[in-house]
Protein backbone atom coordinates (compact mmCIF):
# COMPACT_ATOMS: atom_id res chain seq x y z
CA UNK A 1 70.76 -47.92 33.96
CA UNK A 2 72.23 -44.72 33.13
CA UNK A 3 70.28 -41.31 33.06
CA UNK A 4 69.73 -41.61 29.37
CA UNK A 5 68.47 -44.77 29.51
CA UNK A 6 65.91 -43.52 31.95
CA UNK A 7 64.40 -40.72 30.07
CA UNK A 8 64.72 -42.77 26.89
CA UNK A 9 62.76 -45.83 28.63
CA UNK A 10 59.93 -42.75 29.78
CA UNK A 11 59.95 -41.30 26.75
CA UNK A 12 59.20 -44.61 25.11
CA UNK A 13 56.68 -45.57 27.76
CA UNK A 14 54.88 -41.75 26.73
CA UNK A 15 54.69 -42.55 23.47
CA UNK A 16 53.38 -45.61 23.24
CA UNK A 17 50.31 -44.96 25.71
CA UNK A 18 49.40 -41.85 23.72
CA UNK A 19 49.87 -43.93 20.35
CA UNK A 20 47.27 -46.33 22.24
CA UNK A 21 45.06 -43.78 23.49
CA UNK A 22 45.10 -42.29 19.79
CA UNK A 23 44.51 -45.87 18.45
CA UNK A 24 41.45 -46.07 20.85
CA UNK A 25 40.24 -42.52 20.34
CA UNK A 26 40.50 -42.84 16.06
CA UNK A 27 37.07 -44.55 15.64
CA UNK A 28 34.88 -42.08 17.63
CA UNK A 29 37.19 -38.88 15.68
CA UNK A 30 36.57 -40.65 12.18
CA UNK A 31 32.91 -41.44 13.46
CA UNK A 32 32.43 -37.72 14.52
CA UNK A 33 34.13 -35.96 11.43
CA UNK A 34 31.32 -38.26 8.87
CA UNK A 35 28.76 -37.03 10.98
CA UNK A 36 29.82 -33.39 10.69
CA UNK A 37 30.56 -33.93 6.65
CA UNK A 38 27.28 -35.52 6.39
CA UNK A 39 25.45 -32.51 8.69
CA UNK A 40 27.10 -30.06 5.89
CA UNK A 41 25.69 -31.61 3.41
CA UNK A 42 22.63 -31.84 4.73
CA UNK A 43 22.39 -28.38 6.21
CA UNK A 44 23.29 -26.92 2.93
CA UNK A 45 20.63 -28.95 0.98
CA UNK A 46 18.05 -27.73 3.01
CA UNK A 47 19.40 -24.17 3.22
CA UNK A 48 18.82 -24.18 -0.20
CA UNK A 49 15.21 -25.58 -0.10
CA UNK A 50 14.49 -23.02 2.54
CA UNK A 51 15.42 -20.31 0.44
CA UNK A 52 13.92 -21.55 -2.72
CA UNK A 53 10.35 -22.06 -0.52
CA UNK A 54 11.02 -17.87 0.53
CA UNK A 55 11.13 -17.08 -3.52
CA UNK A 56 8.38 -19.38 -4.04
CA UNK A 57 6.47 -17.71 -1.56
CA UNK A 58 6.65 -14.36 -2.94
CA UNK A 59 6.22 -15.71 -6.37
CA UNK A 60 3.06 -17.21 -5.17
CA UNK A 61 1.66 -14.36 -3.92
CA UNK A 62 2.66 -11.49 -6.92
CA UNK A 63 0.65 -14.22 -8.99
CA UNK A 64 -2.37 -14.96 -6.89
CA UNK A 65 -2.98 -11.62 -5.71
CA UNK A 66 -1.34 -8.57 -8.00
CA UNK A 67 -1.46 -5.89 -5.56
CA UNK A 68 1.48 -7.96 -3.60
CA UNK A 69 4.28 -7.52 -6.58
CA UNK A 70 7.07 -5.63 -5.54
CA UNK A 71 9.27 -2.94 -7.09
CA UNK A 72 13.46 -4.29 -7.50
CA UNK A 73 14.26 -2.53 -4.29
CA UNK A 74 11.97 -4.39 -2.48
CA UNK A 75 12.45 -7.66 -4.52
CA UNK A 76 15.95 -7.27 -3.48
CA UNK A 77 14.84 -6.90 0.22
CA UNK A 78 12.75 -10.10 -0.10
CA UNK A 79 15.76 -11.97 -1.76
CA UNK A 80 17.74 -10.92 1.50
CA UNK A 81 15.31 -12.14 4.03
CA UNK A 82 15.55 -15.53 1.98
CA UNK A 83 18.95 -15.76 2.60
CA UNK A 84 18.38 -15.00 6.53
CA UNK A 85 16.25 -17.06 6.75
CA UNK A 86 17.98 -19.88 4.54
CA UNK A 87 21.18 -19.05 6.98
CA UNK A 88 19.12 -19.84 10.21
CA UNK A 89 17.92 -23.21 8.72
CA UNK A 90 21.58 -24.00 7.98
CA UNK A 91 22.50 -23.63 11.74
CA UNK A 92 19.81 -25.15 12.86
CA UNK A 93 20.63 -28.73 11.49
CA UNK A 94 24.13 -28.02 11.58
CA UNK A 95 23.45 -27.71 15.49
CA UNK A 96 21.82 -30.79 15.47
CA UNK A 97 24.73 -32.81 13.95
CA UNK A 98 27.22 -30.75 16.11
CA UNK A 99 25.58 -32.40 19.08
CA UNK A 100 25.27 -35.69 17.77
CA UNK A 101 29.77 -35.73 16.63
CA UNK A 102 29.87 -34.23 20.48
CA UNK A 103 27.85 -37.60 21.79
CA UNK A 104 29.91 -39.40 19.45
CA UNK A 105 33.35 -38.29 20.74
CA UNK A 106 32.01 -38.60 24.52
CA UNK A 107 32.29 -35.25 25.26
CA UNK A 108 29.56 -35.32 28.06
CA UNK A 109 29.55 -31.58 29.04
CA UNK A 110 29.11 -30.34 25.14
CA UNK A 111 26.76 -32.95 24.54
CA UNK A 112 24.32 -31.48 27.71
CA UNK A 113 24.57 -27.84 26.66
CA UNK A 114 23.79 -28.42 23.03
CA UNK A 115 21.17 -30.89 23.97
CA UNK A 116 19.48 -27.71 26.09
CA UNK A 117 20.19 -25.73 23.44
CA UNK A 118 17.87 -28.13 21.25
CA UNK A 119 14.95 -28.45 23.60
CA UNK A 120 14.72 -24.48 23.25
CA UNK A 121 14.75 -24.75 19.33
CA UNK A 122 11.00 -25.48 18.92
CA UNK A 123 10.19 -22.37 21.34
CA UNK A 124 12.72 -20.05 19.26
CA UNK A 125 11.21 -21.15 16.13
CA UNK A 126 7.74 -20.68 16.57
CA UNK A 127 8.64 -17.12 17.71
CA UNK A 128 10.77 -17.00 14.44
CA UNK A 129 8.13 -18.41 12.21
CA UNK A 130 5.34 -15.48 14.00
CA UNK A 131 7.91 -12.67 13.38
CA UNK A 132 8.28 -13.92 9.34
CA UNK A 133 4.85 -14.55 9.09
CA UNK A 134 4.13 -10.97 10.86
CA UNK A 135 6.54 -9.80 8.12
CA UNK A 136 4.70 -11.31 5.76
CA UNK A 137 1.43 -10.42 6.13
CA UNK A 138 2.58 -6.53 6.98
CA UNK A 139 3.69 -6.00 3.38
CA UNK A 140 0.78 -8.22 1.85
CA UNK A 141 -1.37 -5.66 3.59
CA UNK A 142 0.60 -2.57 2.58
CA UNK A 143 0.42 -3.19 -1.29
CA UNK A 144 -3.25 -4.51 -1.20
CA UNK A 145 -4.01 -1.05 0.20
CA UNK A 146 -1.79 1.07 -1.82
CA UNK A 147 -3.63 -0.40 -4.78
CA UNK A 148 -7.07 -0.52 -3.46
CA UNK A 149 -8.96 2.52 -5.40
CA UNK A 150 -9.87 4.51 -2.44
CA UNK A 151 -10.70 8.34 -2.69
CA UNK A 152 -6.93 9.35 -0.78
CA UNK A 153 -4.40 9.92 -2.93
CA UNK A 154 -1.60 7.74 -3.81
CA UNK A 155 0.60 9.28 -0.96
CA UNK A 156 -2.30 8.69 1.59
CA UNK A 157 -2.97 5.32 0.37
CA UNK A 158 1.14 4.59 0.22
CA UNK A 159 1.48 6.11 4.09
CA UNK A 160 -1.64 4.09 5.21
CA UNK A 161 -0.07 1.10 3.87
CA UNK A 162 2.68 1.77 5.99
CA UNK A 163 1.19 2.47 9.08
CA UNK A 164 -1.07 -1.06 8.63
CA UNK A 165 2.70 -2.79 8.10
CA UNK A 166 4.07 -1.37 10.49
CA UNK A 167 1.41 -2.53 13.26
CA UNK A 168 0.93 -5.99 12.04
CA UNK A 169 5.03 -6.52 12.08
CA UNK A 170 5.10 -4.68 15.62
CA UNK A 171 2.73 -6.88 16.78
CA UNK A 172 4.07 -10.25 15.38
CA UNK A 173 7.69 -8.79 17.08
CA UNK A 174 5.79 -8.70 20.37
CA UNK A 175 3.82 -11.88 19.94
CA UNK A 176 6.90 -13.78 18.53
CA UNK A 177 9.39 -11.98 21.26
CA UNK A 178 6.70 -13.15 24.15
CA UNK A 179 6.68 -16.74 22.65
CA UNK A 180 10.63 -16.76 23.07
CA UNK A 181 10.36 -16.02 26.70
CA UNK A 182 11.52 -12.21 26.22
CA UNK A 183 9.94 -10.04 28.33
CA UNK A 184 7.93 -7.47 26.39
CA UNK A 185 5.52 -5.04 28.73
CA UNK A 186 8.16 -2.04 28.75
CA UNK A 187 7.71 -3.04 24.84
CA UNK A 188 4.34 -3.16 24.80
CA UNK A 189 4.06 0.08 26.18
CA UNK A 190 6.71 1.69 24.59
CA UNK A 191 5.13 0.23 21.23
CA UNK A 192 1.10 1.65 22.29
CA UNK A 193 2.87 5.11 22.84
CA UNK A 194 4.31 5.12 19.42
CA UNK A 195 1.17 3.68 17.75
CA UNK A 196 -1.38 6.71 19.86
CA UNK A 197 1.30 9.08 18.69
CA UNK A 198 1.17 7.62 14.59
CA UNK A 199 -2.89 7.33 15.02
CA UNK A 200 -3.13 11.00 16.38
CA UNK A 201 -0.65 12.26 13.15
CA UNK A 202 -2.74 9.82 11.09
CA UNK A 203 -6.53 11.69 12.21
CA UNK A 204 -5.30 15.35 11.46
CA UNK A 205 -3.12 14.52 8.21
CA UNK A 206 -6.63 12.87 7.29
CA UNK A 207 -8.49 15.48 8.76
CA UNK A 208 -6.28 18.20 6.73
CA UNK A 209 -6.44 16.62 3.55
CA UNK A 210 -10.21 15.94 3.56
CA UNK A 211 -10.39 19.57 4.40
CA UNK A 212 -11.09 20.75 1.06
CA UNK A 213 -13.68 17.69 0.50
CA UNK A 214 -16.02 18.64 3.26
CA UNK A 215 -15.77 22.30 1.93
CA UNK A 216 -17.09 21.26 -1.03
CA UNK A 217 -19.68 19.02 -0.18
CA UNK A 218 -20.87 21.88 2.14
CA UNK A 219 -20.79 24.54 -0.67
CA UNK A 220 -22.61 22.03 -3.06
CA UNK A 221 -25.14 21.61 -0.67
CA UNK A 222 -25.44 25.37 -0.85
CA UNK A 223 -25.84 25.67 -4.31
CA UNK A 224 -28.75 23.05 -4.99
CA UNK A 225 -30.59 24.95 -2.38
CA UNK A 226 -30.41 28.46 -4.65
CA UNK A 227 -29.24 26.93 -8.05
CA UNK A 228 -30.87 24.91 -10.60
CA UNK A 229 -29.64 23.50 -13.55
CA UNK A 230 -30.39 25.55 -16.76
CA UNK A 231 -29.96 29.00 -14.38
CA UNK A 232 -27.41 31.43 -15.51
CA UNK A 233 -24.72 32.65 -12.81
CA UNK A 234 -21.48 34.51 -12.32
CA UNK A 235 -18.95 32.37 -9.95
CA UNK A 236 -14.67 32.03 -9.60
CA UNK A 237 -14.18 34.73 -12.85
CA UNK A 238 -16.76 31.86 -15.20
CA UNK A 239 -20.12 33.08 -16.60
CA UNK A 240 -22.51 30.57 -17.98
CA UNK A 241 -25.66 28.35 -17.63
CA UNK A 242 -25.56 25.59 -14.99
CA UNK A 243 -25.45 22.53 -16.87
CA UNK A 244 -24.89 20.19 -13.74
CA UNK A 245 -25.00 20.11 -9.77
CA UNK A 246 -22.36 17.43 -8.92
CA UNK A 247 -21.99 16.50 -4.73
CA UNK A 248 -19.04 18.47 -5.13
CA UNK A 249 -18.92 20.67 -7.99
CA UNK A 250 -20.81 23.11 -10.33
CA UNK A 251 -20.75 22.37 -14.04
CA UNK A 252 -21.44 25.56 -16.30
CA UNK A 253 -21.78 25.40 -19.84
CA UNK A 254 -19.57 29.11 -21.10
CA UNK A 255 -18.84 30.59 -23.55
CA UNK A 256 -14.44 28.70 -23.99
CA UNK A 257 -16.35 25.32 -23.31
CA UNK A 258 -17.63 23.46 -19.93
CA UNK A 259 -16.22 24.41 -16.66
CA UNK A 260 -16.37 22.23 -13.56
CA UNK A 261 -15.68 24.60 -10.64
CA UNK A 262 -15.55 23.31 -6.59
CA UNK A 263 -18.44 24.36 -5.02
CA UNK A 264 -16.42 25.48 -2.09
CA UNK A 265 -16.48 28.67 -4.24
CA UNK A 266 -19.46 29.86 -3.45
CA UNK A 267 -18.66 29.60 0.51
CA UNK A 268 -15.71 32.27 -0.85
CA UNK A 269 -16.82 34.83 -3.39
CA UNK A 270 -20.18 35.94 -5.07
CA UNK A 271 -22.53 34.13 -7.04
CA UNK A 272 -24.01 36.83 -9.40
CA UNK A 273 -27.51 35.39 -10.84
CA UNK A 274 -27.50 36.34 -14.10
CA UNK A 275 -31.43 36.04 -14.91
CA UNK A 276 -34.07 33.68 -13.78
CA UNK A 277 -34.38 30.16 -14.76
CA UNK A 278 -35.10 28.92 -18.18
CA UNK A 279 -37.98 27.12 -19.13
């Protein structure tokens, strides 16, 4: 047999066990490339459900409960977070087929780490599900308080709102990060620093703004001592006769029309009695 012979005769040999081991092997592949068309599919279907329950969510919740509707910015936000959350879903199943086309094609060592990779999956998602329920619930909260009447202004009402979101998606973070397994006490006091640091901003803003309030429920208190209504007086650059004593205010009947002036006033200039009361 001459050299070419040999290496044709090897080369044969080569061939024919790989076309065998191919031949062998072809089930499994076709087995494990339905599974992964048919995880696709089904990833994408409920990718799609997941992100149409998101929208529904919100939609639920602008109709139940007004103060929850959201400007476009923020419906724009929301429609991202769908998608996030839509995309997670998506690799979740598509994990779960991956695994199963591993199994398929006997490929033991993929097959263990993907199957530990699964028996984490209920831990990761209830810490998933508290952080987008946290999320949730933070802006719920923020718009029922920015629309709640209250006697701050819009801005105070807006920057409470914030503040409340803010801790209730903080805390879901750290609930939903502890749930995970993450380790969360340089967190936790990291987070309790920030939060004394907000509250302590929070009091004196508060404190500030109701700073003119207090003045004039101090001033009014003043004024029903001396004052009563029909009494003629000089205050703030306004003469006329005291039509009204509010809790905060001094309503005098002049000469342009009524004039409701703060009773804080009379804490800061002169009240000049014109004459005693009327009958």
């Amino acid at each position: 047999m001459t050299l070419i012979e040999k290496w044709t005769d090897a080369f044969q040999r080569v061939f024919f066990a790989a076309l065998d081991r191919v031949a062998e092997y072809l089930p499994n592949l076709l087995g494990a490339l339905l599974v992964l068309g048919l995880g696709w599919l089904a990833a994408r279907i409920v990718r799609a459900l997941a992100v149409r329950a998101v929208m529904l969510l919100d939609v639920l919740l602008a109709r139940f409960m007004p103060a929850a509707r959201l400007r476009t910015a923020e419906r724009a936000s929301v429609a991202g977070s769908a998608q996030t959350v839509g995309s997670i879903v998506f690799w979740v199943v598509m994990v779960l087929f991956v695994a199963t086309a591993a199994q398929v094609l006997g490929l033991e060592a993929l097959t263990d780490w993907l199957s530990g990779l699964l028996r984490y999956l209920p831990t990761l998602g209830a810490g998933v599900v508290i952080i987008i329920g946290g999320l949730l619930a933070g802006r719920l909260v923020r718009h029922i308080i920015t629309a709640t009447p209250l006697r701050f202004e819009l801005r105070n009402r807006e920057m409470l709102g914030r503040v409340a979101q803010v801790t209730i998606v903080a805390t879901a973070i750290l609930v939903g990060a502890d749930q995970v397994g993450v380790k969360v006490t340089f967190l936790v006091v990291l987070v309790a620093a920030v939060a004394l640091a907000v509250a302590g901003g929070i009091a004196l803003s508060v404190s500030l703004g109701a700073r003119d309030y207090v003045a004039n429920l101090i001033g009014a208190h003043q004024l029903r001592k001396s004052l009563v209504v029909g009494q003629r007086i000089q205050l703030g650059g306004f003469e006329g006769r005291v039509l009204d004593l509010t809790p905060v205010s001094v309503v005098l009947e002049t000469q342009s029309g009524r004039v409701m002036l703060p009773a804080r006033l009379c804490n800061e200039q002169a009240v000049v009695l014109m004459d005693e009361t009327q009958p």
